[in-house]
N, C-alpha and C. Protein backbone atom coordinates (compact mmCIF):
# COMPACT_ATOMS: atom_id res chain seq x y z
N UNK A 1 0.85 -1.19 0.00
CA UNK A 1 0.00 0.00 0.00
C UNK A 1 0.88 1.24 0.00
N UNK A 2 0.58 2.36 -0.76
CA UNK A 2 1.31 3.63 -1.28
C UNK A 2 1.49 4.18 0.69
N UNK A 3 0.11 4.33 1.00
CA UNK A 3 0.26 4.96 2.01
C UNK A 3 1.41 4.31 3.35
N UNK A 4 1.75 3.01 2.76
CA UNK A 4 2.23 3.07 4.50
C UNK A 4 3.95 3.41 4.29
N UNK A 5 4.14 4.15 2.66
CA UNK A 5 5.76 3.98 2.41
C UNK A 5 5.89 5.31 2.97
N UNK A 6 4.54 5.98 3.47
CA UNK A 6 4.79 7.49 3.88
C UNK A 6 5.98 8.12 5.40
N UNK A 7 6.42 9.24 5.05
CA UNK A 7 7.08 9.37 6.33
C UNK A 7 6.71 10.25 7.16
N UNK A 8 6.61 10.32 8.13
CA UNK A 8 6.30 11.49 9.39
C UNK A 8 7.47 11.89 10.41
N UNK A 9 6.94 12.92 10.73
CA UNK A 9 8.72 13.31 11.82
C UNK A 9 7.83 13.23 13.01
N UNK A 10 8.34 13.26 13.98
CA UNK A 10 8.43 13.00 15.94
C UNK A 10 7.25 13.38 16.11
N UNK A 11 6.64 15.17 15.99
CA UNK A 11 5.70 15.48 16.18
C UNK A 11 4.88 14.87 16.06
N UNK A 12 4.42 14.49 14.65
CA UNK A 12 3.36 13.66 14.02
C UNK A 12 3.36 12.46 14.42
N UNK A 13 4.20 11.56 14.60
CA UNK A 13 4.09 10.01 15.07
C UNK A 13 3.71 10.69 17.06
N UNK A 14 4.25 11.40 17.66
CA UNK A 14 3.66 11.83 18.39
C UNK A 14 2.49 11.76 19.10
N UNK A 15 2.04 12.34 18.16
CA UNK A 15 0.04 12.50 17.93
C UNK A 15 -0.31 11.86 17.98
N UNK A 16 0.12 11.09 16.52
CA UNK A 16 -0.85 9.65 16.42
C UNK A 16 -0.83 8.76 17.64
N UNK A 17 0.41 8.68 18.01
CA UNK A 17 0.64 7.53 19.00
C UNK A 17 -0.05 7.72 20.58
N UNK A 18 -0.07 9.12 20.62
CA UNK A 18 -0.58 9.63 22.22
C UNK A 18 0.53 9.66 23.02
N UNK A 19 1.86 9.97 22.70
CA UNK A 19 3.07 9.53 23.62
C UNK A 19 3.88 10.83 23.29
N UNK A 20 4.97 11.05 24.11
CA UNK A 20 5.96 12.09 24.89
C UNK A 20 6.61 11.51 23.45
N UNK A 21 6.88 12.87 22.37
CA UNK A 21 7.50 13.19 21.65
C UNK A 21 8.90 13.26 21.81
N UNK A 22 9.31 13.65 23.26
CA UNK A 22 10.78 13.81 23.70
C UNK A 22 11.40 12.30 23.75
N UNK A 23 10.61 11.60 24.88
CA UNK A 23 11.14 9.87 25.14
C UNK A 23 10.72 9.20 23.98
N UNK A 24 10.18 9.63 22.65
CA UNK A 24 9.92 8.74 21.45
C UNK A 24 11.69 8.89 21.05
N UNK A 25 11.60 9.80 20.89
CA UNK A 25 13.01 10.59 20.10
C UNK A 25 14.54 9.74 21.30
N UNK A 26 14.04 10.35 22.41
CA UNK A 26 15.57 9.60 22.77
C UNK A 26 15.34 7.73 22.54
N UNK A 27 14.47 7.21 23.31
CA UNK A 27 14.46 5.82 22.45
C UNK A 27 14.50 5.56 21.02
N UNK A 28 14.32 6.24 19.84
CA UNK A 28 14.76 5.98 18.60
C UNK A 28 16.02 6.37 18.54
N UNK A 29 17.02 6.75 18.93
CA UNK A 29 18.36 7.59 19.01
C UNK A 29 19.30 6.60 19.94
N UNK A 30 18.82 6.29 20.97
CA UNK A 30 19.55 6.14 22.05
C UNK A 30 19.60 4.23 22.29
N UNK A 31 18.18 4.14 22.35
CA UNK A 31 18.38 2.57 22.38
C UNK A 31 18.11 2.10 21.26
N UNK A 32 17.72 2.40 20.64
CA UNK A 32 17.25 1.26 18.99
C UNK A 32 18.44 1.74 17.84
N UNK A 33 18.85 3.16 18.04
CA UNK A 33 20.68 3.40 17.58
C UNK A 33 19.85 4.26 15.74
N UNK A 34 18.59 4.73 15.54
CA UNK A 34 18.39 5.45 14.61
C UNK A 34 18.93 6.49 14.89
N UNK A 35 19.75 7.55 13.75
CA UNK A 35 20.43 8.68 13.74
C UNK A 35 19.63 9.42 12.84
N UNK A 36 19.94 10.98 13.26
CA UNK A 36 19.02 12.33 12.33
C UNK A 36 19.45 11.56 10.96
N UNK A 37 18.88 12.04 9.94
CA UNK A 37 19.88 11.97 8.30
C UNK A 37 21.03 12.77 8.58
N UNK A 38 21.96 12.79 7.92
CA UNK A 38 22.86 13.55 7.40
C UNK A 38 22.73 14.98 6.50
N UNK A 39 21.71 14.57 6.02
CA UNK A 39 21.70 16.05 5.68
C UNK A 39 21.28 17.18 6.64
N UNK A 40 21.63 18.29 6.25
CA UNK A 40 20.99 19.57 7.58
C UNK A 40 19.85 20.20 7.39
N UNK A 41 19.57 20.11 8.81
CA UNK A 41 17.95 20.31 8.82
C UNK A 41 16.82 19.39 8.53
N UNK A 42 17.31 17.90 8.34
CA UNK A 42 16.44 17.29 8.37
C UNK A 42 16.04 16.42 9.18
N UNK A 43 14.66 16.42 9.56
CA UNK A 43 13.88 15.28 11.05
C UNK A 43 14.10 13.42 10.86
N UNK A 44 14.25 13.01 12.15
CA UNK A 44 14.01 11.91 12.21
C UNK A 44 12.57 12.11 11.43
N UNK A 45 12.87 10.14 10.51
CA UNK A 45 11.81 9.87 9.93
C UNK A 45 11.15 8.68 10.21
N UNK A 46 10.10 8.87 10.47
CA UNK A 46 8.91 7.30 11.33
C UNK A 46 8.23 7.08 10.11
N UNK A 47 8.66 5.42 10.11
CA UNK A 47 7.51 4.83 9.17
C UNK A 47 6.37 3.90 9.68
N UNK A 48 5.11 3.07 9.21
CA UNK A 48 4.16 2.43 10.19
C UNK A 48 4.68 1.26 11.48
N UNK A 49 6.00 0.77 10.50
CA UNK A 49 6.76 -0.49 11.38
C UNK A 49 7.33 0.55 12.85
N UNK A 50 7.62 1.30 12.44
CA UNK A 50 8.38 2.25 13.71
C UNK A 50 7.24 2.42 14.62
N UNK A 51 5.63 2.90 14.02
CA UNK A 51 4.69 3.34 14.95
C UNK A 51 4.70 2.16 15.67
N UNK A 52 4.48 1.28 15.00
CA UNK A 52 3.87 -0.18 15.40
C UNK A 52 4.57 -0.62 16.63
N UNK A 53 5.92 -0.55 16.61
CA UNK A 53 6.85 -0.89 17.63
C UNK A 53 6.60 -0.02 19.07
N UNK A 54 6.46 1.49 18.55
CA UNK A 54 6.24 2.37 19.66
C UNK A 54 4.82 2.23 20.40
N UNK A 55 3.56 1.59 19.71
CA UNK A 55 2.65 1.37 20.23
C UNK A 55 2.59 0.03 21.09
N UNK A 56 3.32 -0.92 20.02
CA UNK A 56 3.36 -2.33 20.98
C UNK A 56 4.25 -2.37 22.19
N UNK A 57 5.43 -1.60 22.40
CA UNK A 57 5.83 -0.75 23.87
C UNK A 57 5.25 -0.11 24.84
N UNK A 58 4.80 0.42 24.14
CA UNK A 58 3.59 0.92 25.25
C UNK A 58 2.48 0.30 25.60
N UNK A 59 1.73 -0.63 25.20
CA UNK A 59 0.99 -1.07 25.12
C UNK A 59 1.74 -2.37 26.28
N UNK A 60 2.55 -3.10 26.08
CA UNK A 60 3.00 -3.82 27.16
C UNK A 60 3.41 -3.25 28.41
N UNK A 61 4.39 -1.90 28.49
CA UNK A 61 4.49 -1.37 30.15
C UNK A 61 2.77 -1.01 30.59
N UNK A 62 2.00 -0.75 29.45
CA UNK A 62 0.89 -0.83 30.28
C UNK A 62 0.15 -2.21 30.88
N UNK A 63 0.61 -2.68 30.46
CA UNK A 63 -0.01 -4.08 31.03
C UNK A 63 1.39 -4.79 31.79
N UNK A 64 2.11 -4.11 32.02
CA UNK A 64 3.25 -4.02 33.82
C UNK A 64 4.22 -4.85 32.95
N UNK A 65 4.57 -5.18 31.72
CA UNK A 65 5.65 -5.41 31.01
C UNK A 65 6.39 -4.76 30.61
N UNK A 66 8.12 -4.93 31.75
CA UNK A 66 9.10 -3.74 31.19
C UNK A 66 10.52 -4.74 30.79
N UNK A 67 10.46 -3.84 29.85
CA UNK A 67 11.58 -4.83 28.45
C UNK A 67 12.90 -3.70 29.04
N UNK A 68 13.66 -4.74 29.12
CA UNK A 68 15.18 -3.90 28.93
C UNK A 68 15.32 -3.23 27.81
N UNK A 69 16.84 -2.57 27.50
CA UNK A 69 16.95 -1.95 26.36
C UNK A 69 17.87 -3.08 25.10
N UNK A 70 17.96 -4.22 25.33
CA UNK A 70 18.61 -4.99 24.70
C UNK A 70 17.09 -6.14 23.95
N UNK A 71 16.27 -6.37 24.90
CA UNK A 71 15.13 -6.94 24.75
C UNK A 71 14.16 -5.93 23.68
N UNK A 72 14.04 -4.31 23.87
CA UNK A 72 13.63 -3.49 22.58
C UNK A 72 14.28 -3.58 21.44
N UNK A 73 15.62 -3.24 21.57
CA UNK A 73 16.25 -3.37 20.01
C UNK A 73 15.64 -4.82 19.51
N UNK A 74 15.52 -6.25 20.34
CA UNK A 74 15.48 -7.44 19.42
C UNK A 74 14.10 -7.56 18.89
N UNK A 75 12.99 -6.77 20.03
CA UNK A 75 11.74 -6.73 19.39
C UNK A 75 11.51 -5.86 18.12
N UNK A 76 12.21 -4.70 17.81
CA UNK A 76 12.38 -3.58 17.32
C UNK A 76 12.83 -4.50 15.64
N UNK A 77 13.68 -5.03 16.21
CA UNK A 77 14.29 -5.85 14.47
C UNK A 77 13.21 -6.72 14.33
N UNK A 78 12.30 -7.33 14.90
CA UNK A 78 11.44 -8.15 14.53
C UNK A 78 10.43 -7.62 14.07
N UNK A 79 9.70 -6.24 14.48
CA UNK A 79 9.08 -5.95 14.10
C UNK A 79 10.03 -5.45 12.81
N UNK A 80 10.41 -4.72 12.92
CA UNK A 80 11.08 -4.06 11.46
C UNK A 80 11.16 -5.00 10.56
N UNK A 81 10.64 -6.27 10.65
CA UNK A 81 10.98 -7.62 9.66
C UNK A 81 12.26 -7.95 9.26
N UNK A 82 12.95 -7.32 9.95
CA UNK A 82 14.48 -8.07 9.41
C UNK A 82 14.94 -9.60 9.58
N UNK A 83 13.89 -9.96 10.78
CA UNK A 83 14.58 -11.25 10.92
C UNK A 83 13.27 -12.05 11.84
N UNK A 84 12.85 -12.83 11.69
CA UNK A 84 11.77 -13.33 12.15
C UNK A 84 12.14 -14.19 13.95
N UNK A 85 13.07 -13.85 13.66
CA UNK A 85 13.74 -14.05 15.47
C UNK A 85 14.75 -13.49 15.90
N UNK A 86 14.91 -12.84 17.16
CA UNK A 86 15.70 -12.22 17.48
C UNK A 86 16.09 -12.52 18.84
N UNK A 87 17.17 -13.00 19.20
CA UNK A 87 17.06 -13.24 21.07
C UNK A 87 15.90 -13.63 21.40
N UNK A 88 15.44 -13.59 22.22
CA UNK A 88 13.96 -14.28 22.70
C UNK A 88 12.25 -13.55 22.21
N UNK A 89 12.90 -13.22 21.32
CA UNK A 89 11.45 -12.60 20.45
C UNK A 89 11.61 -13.94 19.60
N UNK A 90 10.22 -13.85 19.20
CA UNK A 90 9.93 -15.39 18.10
C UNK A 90 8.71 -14.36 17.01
N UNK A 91 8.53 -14.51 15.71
CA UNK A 91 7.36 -13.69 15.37
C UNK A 91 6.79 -15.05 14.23
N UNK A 92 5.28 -15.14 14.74
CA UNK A 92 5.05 -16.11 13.66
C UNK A 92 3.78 -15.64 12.87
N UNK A 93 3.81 -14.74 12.02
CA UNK A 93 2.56 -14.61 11.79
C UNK A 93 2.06 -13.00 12.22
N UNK A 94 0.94 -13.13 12.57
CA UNK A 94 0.20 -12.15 13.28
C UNK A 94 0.49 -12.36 15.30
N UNK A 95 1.46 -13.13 14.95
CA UNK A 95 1.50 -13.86 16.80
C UNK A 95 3.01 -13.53 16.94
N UNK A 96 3.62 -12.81 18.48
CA UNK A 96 4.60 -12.70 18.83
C UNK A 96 4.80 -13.18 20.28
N UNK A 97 6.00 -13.78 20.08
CA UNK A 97 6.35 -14.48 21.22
C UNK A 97 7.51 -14.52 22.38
N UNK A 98 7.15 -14.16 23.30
CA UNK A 98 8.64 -13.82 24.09
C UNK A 98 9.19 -14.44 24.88
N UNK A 99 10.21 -15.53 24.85
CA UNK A 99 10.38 -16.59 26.11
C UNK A 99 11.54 -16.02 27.21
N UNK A 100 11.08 -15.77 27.98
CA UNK A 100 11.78 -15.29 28.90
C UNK A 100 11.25 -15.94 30.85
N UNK A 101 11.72 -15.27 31.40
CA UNK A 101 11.44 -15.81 32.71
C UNK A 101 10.36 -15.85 32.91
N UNK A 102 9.15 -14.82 32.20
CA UNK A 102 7.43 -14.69 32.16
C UNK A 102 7.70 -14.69 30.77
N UNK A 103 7.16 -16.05 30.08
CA UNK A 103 6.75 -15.90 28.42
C UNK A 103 5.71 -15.41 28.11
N UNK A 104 5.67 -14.79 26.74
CA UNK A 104 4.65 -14.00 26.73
C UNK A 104 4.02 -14.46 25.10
N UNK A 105 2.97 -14.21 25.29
CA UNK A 105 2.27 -14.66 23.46
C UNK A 105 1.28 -13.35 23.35
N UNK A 106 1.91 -12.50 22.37
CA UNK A 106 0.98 -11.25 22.11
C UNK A 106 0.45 -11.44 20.75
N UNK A 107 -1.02 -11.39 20.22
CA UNK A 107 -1.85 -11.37 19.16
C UNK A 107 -1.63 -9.59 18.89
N UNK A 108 -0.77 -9.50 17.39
CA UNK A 108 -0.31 -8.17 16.43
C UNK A 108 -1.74 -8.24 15.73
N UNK A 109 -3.01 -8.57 15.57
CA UNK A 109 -3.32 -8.27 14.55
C UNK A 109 -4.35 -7.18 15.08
N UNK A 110 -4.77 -7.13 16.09
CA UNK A 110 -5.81 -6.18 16.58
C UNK A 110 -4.58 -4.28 16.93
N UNK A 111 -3.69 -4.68 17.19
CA UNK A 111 -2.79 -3.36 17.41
C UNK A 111 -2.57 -2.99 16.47
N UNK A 112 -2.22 -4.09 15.45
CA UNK A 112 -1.70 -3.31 14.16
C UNK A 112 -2.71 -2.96 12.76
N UNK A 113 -4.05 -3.42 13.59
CA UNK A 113 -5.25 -3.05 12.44
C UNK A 113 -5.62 -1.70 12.80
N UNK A 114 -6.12 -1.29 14.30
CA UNK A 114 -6.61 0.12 14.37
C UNK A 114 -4.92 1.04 14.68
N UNK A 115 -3.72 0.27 14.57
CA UNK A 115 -3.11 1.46 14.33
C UNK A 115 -3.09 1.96 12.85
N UNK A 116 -2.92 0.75 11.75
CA UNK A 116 -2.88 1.30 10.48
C UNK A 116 -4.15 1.79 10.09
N UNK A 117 -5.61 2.12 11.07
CA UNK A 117 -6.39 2.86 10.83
C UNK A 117 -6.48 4.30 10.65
N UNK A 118 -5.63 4.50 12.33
CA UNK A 118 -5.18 5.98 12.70
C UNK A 118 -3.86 6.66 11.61
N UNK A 119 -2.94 5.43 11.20
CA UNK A 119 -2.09 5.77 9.77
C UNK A 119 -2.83 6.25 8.79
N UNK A 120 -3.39 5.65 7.86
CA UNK A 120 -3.86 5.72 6.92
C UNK A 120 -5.43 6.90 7.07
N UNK A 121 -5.95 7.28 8.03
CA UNK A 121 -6.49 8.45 8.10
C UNK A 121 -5.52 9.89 8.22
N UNK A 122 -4.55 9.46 8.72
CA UNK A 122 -3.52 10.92 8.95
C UNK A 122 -3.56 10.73 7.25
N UNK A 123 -2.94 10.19 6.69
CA UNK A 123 -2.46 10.08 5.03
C UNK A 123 -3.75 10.80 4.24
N UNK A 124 -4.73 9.81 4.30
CA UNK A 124 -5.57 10.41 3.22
C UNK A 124 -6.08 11.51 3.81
N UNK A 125 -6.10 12.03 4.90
CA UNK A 125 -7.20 13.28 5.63
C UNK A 125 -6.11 14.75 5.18
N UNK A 126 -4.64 13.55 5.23
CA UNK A 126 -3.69 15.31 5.18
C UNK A 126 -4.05 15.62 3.54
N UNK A 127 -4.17 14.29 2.87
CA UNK A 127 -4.56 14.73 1.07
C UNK A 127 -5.70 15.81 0.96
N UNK A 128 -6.49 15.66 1.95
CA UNK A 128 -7.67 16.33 1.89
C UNK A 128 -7.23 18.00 1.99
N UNK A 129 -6.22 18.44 2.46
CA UNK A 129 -6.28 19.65 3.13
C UNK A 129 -5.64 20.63 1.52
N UNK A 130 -6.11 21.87 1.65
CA UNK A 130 -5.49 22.80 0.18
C UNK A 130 -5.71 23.74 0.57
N UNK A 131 -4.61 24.81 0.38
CA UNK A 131 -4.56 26.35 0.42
C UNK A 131 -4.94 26.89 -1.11
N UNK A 132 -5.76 27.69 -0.97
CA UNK A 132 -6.02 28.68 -2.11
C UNK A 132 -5.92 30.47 -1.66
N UNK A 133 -5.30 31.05 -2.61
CA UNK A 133 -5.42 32.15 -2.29
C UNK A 133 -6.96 33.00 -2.37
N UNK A 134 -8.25 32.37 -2.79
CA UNK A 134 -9.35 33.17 -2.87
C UNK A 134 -10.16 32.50 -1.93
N UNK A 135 -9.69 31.82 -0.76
CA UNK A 135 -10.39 31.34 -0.23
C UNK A 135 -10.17 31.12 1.27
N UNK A 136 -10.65 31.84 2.62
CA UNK A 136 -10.37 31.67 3.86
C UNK A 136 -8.71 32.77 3.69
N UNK A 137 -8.42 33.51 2.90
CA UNK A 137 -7.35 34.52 2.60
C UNK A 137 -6.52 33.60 3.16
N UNK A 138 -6.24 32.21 2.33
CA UNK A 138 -5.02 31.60 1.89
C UNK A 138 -4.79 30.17 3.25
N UNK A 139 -6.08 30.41 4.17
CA UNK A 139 -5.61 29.39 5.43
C UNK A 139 -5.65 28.04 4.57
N UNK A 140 -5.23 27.24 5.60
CA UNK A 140 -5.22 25.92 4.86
C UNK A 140 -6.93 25.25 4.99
N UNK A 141 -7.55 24.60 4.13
CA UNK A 141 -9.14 24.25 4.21
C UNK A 141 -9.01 23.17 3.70
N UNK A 142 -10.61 22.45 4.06
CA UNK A 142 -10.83 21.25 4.07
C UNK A 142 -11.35 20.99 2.24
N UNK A 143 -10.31 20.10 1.51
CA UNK A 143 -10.68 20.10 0.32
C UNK A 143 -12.51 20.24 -0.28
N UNK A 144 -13.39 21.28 -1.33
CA UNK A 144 -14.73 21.24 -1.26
C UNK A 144 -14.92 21.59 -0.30
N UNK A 145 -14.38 22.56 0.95
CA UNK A 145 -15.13 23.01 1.73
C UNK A 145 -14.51 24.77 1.91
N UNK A 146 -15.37 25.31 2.88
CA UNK A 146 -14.63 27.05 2.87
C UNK A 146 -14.19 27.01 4.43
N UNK A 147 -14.19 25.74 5.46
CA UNK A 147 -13.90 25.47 6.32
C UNK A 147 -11.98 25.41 7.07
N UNK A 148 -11.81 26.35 7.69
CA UNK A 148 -10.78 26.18 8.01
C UNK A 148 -10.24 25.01 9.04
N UNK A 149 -9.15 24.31 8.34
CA UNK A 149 -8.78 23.29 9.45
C UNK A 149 -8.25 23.82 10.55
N UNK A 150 -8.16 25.30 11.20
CA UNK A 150 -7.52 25.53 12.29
C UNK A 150 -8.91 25.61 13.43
N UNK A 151 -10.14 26.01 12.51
CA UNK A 151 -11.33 26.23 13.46
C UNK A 151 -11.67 25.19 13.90
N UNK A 152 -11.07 23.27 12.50
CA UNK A 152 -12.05 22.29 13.26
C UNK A 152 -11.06 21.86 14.26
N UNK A 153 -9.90 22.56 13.94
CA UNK A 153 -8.94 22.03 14.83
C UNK A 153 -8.90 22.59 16.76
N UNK A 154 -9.94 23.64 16.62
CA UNK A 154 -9.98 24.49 17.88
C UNK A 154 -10.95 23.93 18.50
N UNK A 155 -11.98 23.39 17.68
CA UNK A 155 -12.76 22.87 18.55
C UNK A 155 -12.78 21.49 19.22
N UNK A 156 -12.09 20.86 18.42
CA UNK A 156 -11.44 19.48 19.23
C UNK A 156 -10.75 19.52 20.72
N UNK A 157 -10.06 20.41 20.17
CA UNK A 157 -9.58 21.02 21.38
C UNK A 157 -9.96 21.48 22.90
N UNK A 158 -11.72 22.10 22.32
CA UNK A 158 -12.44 22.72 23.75
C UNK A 158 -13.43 21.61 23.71
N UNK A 159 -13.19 20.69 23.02
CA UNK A 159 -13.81 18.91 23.88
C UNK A 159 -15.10 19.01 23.31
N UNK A 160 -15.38 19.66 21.74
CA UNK A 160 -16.27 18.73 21.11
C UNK A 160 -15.90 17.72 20.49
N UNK A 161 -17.21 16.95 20.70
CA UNK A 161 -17.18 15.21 19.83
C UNK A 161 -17.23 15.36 18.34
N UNK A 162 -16.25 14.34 18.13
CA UNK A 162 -15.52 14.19 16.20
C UNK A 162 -17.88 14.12 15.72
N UNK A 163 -18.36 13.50 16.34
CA UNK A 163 -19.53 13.22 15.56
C UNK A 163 -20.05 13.94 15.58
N UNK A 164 -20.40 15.16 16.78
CA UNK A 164 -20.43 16.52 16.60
C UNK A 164 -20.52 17.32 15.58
N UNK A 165 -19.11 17.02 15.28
CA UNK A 165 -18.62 17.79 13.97
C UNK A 165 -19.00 17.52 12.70
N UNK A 166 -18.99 16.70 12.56
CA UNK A 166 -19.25 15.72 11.27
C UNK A 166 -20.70 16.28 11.00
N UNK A 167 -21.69 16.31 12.16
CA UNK A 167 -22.99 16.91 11.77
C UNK A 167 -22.89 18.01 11.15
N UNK A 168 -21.62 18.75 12.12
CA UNK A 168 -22.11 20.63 11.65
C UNK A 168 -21.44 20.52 10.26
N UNK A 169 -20.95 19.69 9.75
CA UNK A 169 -20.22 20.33 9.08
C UNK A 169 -19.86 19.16 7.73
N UNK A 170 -21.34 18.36 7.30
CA UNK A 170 -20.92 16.79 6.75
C UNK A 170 -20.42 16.87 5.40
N UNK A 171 -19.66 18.21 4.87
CA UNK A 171 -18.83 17.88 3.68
C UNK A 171 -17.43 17.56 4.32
N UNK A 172 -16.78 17.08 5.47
CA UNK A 172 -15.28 16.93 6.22
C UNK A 172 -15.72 15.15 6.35
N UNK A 173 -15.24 14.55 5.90
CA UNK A 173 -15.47 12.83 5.47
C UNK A 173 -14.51 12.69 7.58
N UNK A 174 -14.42 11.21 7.43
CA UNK A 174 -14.26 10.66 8.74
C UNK A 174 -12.29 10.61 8.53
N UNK A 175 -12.00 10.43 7.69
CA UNK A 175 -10.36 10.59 7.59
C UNK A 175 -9.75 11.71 7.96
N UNK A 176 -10.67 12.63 7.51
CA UNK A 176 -10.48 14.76 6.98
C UNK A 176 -10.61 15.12 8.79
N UNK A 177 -11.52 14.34 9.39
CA UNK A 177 -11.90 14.98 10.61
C UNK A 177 -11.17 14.24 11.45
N UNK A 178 -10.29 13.14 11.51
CA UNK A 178 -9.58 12.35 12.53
C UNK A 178 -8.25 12.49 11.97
N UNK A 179 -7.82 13.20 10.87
CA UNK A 179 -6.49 13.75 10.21
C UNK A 179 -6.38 15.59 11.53
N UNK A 180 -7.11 16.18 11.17
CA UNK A 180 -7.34 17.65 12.53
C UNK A 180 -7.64 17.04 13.84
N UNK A 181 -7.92 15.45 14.44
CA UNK A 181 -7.77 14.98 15.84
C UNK A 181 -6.70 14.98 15.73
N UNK A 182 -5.72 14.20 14.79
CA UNK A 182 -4.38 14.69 15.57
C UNK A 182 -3.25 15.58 15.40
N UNK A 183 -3.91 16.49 14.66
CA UNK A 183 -3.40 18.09 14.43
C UNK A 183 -3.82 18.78 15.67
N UNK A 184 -4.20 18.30 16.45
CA UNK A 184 -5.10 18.70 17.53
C UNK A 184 -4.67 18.76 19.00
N UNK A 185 -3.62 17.01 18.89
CA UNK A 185 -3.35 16.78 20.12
C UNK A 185 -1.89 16.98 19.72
N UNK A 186 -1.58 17.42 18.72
CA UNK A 186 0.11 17.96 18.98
C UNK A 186 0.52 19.59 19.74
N UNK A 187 1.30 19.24 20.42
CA UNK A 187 1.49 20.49 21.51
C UNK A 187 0.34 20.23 22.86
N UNK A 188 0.14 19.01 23.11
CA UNK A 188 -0.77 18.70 24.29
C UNK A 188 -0.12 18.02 25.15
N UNK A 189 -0.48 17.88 25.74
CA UNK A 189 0.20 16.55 26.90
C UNK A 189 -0.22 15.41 26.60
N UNK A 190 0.77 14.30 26.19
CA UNK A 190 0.08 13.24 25.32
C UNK A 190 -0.72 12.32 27.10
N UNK A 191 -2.08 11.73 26.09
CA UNK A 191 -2.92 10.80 27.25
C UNK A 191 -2.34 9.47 27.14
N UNK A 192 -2.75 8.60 28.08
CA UNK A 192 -2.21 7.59 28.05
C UNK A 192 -2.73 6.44 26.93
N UNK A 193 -2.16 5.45 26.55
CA UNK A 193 -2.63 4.52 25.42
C UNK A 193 -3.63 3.82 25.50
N UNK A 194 -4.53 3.37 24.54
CA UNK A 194 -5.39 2.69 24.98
C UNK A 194 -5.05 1.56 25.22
N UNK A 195 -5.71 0.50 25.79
CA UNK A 195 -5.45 -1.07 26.34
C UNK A 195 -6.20 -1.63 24.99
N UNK A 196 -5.46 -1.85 24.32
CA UNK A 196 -5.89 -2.61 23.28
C UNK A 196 -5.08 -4.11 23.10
N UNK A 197 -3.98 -4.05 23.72
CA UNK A 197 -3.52 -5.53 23.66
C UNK A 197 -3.54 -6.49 24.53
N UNK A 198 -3.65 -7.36 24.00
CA UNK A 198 -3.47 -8.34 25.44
C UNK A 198 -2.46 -9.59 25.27
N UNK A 199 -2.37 -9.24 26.75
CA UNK A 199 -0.82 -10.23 26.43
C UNK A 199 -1.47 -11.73 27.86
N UNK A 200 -0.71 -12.82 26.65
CA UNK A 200 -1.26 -14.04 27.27
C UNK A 200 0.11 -14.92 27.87
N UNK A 201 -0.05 -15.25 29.35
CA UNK A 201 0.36 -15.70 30.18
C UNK A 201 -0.08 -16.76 30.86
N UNK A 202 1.06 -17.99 31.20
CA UNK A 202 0.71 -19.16 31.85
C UNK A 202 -0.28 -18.71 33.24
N UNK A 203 -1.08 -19.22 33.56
CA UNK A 203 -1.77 -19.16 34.78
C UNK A 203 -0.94 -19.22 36.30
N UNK A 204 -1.12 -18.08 36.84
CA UNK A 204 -0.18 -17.60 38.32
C UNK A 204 1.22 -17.02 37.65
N UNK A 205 1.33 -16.64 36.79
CA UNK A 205 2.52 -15.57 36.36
C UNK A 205 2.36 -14.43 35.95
N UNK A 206 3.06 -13.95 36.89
CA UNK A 206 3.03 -12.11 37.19
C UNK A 206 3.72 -11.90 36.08
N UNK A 207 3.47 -9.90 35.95
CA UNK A 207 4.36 -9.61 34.94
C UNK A 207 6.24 -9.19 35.31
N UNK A 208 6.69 -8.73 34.43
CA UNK A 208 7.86 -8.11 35.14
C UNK A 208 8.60 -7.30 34.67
């Protein structure tokens, strides 16, 4: 798919993800060993495998699973598909597996379906957006509409509901209006992740 060869910098994977833009950046730098480009002035670049990793991290310390920094890099190459095993990561499928002192069997296909949801709406919703100079005196607007994305973007903000919006306003499709949710939550204090994974464990084993 075109859309998932797309790239985003910190901010934006940011958003999407609901997570501290700063600790995204030093863990891509610091423990997983990604460097700026070389050229100047240009951002770290996140692709969906990168989100994917940063969500399935989080998604386990929330459920009281904390991975060393030698145990991320091996999950990190597995997800990145380089190698379908890595140290005690195993990946078979849509199923990942971690044998360690608490083994763990995590089902990828539910994390990595509504994350490439929230992907692929940033993509097509940002297609949606066009500046014209005869129109909103040049702001950026919602393609077919005279709607500025900073107004739908303000109101997200003072905690109206996306369906809300969609009423006032039903030429902004469901991509167009969850592309300005997370134009929305950049420069916020990111919330915490949702519990969308679940991680399966022998019976009477804690996490660790």
């Amino acid at each position: 798919m075109e859309a998932m060869s797309i790239e985003i910098d910190t901010r934006v994977a940011a958003a999407v993800l609901r997570q501290n833009p700063k600790l995204m950046r030093q863990e891509f730098t610091r423990v997983l060993g990604r460097k700026r480009p070389a050229q100047s002035g240009r951002r770290l670049a996140f692709h969906f495998r990168d989100l994917l990793y940063f969500r399935l991290k989080a998604s386990l310390e929330e459920s009281g699973v904390s991975l060393k920094p030698e145990d991320r890099q091996e999950l990190y190459a597995v997800i990145m598909g380089r190698d379908g095993q890595r140290g005690r990561w195993r990946r078979f499928g849509q199923q990942l597996r971690h044998n360690g002192d608490t083994p763990i069997v995590i089902d990828l296909s539910r994390i990595a379906t509504h994350l490439h949801t929230e992907w692929r709406d940033y993509v097509l919703g940002r297609a949606q957006i066009e500046t014209r100079p005869d129109v909103c005196s040049g702001q950026p607007v919602f393609k077919g509409t005279r709607v500025p994305v900073a107004q739908v973007v303000a109101m997200i903000r003072r905690g109206v509901p996306l369906p809300e919006i969609a009423e006032d306003y039903p030429g902004i499709d469901r991509a167009a209006l969850n592309y300005a949710a997370i134009e929305a939550r950049m420069g916020n204090t990111p919330g915490r992740p949702a519990k969308e994974l679940q991680v399966g464990r022998r019976p009477g084993e804690a996490a660790h």
